[in-house]
N, C-alpha and C. Protein backbone atom coordinates (compact mmCIF):
# COMPACT_ATOMS: atom_id res chain seq x y z
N UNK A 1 1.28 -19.45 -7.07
CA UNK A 1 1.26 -18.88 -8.39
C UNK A 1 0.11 -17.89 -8.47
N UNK A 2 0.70 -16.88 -9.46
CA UNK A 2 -0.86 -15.71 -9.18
C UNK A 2 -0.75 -15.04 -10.75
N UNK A 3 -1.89 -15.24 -10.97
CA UNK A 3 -2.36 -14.63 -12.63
C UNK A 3 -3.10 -13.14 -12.64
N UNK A 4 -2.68 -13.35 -13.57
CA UNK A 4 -3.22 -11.22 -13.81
C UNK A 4 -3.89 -11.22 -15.23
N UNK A 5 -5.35 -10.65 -14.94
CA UNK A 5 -5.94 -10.39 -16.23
C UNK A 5 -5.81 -8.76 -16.72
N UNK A 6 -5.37 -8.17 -17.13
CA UNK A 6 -5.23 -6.98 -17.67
C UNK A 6 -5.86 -6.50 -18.95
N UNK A 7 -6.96 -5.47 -19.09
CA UNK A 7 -7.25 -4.93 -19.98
C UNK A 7 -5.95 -3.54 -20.38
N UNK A 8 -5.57 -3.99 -21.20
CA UNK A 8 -4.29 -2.32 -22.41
C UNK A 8 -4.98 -1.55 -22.69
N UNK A 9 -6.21 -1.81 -22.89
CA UNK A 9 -6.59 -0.36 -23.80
C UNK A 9 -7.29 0.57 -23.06
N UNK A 10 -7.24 1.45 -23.46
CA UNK A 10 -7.98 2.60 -23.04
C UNK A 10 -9.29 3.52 -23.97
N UNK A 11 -9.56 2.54 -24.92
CA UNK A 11 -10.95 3.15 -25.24
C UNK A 11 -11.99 3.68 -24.63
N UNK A 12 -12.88 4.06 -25.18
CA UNK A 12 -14.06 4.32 -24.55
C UNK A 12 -14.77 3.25 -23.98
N UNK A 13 -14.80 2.09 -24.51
CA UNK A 13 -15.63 0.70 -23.89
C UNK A 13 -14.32 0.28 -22.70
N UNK A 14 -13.42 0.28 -22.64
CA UNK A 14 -12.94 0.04 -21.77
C UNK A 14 -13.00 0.96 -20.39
N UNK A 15 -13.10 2.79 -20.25
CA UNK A 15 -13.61 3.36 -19.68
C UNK A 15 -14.70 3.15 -19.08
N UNK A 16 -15.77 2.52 -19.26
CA UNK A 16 -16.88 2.49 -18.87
C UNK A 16 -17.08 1.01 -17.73
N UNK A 17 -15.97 0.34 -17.67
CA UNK A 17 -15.78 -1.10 -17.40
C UNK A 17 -15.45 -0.24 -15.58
N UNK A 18 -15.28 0.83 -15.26
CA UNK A 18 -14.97 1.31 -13.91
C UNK A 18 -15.21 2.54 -13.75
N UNK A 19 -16.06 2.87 -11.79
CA UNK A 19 -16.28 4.20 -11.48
C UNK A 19 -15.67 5.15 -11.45
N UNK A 20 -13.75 4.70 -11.31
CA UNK A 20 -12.72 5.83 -11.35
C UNK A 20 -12.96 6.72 -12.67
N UNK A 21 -12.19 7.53 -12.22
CA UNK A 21 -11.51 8.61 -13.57
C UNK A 21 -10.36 7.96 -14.06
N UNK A 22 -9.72 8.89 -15.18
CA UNK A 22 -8.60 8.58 -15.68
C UNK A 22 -7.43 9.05 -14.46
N UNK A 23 -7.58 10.04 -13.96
CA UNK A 23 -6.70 10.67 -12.94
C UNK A 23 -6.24 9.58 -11.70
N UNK A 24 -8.00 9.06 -10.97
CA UNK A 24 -7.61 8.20 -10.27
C UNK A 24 -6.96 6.78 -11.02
N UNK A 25 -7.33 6.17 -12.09
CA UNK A 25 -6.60 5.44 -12.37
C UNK A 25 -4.71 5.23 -12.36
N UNK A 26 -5.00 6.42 -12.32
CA UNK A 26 -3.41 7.15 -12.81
C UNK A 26 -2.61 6.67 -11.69
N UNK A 27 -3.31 6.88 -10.62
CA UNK A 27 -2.89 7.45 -9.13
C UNK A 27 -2.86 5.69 -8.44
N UNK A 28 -3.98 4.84 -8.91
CA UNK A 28 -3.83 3.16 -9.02
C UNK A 28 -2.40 2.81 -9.60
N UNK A 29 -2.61 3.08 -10.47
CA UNK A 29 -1.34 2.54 -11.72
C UNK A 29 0.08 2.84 -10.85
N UNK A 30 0.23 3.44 -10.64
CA UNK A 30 1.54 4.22 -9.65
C UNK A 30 1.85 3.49 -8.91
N UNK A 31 0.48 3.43 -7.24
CA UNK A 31 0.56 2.44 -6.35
C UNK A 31 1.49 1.08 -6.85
N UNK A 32 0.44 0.65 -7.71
CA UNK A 32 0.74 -0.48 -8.22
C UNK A 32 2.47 -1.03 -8.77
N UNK A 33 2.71 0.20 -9.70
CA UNK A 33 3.96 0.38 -9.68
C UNK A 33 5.36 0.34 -8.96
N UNK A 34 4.57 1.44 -7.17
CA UNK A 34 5.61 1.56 -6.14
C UNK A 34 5.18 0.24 -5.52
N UNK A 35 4.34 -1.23 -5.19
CA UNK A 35 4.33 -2.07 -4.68
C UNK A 35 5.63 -3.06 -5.73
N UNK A 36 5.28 -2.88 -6.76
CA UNK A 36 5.75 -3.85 -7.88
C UNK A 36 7.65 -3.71 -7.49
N UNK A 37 8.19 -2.77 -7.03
CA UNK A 37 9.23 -2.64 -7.00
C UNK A 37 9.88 -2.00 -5.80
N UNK A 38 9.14 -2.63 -4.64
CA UNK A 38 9.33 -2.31 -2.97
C UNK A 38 11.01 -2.91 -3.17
N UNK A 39 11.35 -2.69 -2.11
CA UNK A 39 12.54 -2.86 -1.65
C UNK A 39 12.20 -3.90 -1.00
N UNK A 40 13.24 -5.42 -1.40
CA UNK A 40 13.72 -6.60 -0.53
C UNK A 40 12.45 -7.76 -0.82
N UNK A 41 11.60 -7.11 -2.23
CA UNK A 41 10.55 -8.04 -2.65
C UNK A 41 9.62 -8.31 -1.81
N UNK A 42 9.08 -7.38 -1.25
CA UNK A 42 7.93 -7.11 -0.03
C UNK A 42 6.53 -7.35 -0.82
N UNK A 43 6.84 -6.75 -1.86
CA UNK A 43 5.32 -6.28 -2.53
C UNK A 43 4.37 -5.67 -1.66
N UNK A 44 4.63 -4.76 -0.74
CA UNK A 44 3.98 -4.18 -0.18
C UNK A 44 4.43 -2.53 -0.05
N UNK A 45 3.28 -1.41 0.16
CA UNK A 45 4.10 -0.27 0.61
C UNK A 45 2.83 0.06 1.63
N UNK A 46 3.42 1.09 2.73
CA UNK A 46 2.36 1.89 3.75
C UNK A 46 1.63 2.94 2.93
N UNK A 47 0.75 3.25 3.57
CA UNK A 47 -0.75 3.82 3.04
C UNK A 47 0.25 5.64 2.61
N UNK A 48 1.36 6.33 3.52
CA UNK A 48 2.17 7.01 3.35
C UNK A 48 2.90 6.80 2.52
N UNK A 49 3.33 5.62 2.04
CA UNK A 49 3.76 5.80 0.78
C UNK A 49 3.17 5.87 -0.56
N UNK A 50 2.45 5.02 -0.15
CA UNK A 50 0.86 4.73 -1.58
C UNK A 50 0.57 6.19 -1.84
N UNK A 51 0.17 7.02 -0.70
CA UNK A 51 -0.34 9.09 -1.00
C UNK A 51 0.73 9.71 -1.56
N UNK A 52 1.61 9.14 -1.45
CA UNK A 52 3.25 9.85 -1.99
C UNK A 52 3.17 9.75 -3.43
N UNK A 53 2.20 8.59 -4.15
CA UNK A 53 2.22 8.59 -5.57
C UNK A 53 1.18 9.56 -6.05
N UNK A 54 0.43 9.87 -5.26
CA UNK A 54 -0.56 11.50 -6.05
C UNK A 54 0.39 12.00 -6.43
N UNK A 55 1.41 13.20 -5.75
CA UNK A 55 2.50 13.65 -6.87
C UNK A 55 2.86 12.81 -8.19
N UNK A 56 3.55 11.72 -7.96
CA UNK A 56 4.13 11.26 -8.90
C UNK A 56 3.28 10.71 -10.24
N UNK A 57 2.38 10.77 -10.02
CA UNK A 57 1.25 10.30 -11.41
C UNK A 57 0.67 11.69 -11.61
N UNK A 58 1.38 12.44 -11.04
CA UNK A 58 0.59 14.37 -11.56
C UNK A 58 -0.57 13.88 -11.77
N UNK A 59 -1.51 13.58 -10.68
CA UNK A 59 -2.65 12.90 -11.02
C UNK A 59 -3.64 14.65 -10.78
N UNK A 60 -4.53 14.88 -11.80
CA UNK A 60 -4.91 16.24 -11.92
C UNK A 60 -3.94 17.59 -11.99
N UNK A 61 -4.41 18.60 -12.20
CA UNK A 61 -3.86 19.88 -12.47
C UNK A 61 -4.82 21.10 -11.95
N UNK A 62 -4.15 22.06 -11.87
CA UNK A 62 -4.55 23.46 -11.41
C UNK A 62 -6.05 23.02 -10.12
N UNK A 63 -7.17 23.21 -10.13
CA UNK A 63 -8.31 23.35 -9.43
C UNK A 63 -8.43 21.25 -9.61
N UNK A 64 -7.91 20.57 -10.65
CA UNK A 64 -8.38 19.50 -10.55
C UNK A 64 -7.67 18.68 -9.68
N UNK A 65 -6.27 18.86 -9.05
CA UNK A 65 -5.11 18.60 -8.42
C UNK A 65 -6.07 17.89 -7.51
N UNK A 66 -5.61 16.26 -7.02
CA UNK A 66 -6.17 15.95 -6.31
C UNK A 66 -5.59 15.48 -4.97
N UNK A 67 -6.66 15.92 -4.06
CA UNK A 67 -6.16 16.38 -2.63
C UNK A 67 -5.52 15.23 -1.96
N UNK A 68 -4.88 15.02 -0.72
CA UNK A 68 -4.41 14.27 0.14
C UNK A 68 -5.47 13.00 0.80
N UNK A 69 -6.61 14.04 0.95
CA UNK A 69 -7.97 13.72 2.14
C UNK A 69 -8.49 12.92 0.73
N UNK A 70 -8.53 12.86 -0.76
CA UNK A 70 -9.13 12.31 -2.06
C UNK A 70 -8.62 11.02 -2.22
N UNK A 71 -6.91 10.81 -1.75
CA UNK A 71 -6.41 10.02 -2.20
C UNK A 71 -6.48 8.78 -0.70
N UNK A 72 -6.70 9.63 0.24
CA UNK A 72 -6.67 8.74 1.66
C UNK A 72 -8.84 7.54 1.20
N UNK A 73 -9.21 8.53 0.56
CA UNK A 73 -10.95 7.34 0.27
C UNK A 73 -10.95 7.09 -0.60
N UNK A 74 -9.33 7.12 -1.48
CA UNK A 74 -9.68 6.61 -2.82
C UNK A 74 -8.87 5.06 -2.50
N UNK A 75 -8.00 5.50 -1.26
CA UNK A 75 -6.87 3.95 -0.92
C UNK A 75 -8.29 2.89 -0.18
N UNK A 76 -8.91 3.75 0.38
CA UNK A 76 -9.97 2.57 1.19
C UNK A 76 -10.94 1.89 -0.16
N UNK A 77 -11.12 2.65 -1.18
CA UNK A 77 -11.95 2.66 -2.19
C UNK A 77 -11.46 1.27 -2.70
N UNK A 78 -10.51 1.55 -2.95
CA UNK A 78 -9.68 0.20 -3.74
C UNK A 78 -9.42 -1.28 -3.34
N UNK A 79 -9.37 -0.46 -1.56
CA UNK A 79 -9.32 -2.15 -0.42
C UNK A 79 -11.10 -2.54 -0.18
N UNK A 80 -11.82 -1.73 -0.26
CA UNK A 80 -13.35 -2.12 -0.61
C UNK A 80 -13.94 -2.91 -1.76
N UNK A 81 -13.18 -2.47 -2.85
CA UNK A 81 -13.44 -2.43 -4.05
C UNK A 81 -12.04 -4.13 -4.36
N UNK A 82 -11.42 -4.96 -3.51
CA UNK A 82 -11.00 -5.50 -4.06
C UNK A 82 -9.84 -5.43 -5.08
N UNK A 83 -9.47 -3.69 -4.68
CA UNK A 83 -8.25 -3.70 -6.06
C UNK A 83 -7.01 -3.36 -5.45
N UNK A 84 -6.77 -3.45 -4.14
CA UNK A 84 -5.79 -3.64 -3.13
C UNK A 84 -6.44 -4.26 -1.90
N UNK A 85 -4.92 -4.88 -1.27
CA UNK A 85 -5.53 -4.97 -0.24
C UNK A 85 -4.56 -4.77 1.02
N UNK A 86 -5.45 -4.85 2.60
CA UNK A 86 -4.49 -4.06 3.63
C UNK A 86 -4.50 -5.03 4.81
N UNK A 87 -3.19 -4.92 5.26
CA UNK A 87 -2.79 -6.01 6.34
C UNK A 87 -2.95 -4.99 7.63
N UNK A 88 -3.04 -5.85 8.86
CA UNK A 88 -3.25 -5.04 9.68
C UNK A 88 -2.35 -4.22 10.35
């Protein structure tokens, strides 16, 4: 059995509760999303698929668009950080 504490809001006191941005959050939220609904109930996806969700969370715009090489230390960021994690 596995429990999930989730903060909804997005205030300002809730902002401050983490080092990400809103963008990278964005780009979390997604992951999270494409694990939540793997094919054959894996709950898992490859690190190539996880970068595949920068597009899909239009995570930044114009000069803020965030890069490939951003999202490859933002995936280690998260398995450091306890907010994913990676099999070998």
């Amino acid at each position: 059995m596995m429990i999930c504490v989730a903060n909804l809001k997005s205030d300002d006191l809730a902002q401050l509760a983490t080092e990400y941005t809103a963008a990278e959050i964005a780009f979390y939220k997604a992951i999270i999303e494409e694990i939540a609904t793997s094919p054959n109930e894996s709950f898992s996806v490859t690190s190539m698929v996880a970068l595949k969700q920068l597009a899909r969370a239009k995570v930044g715009t114009g000069k803020d668009k965030m890069t490939r090489a951003h999202g490859e230390v933002l995936l280690e960021s998260f398995v450091a950080n306890g907010w994913l994690a990676k099999s070998a």
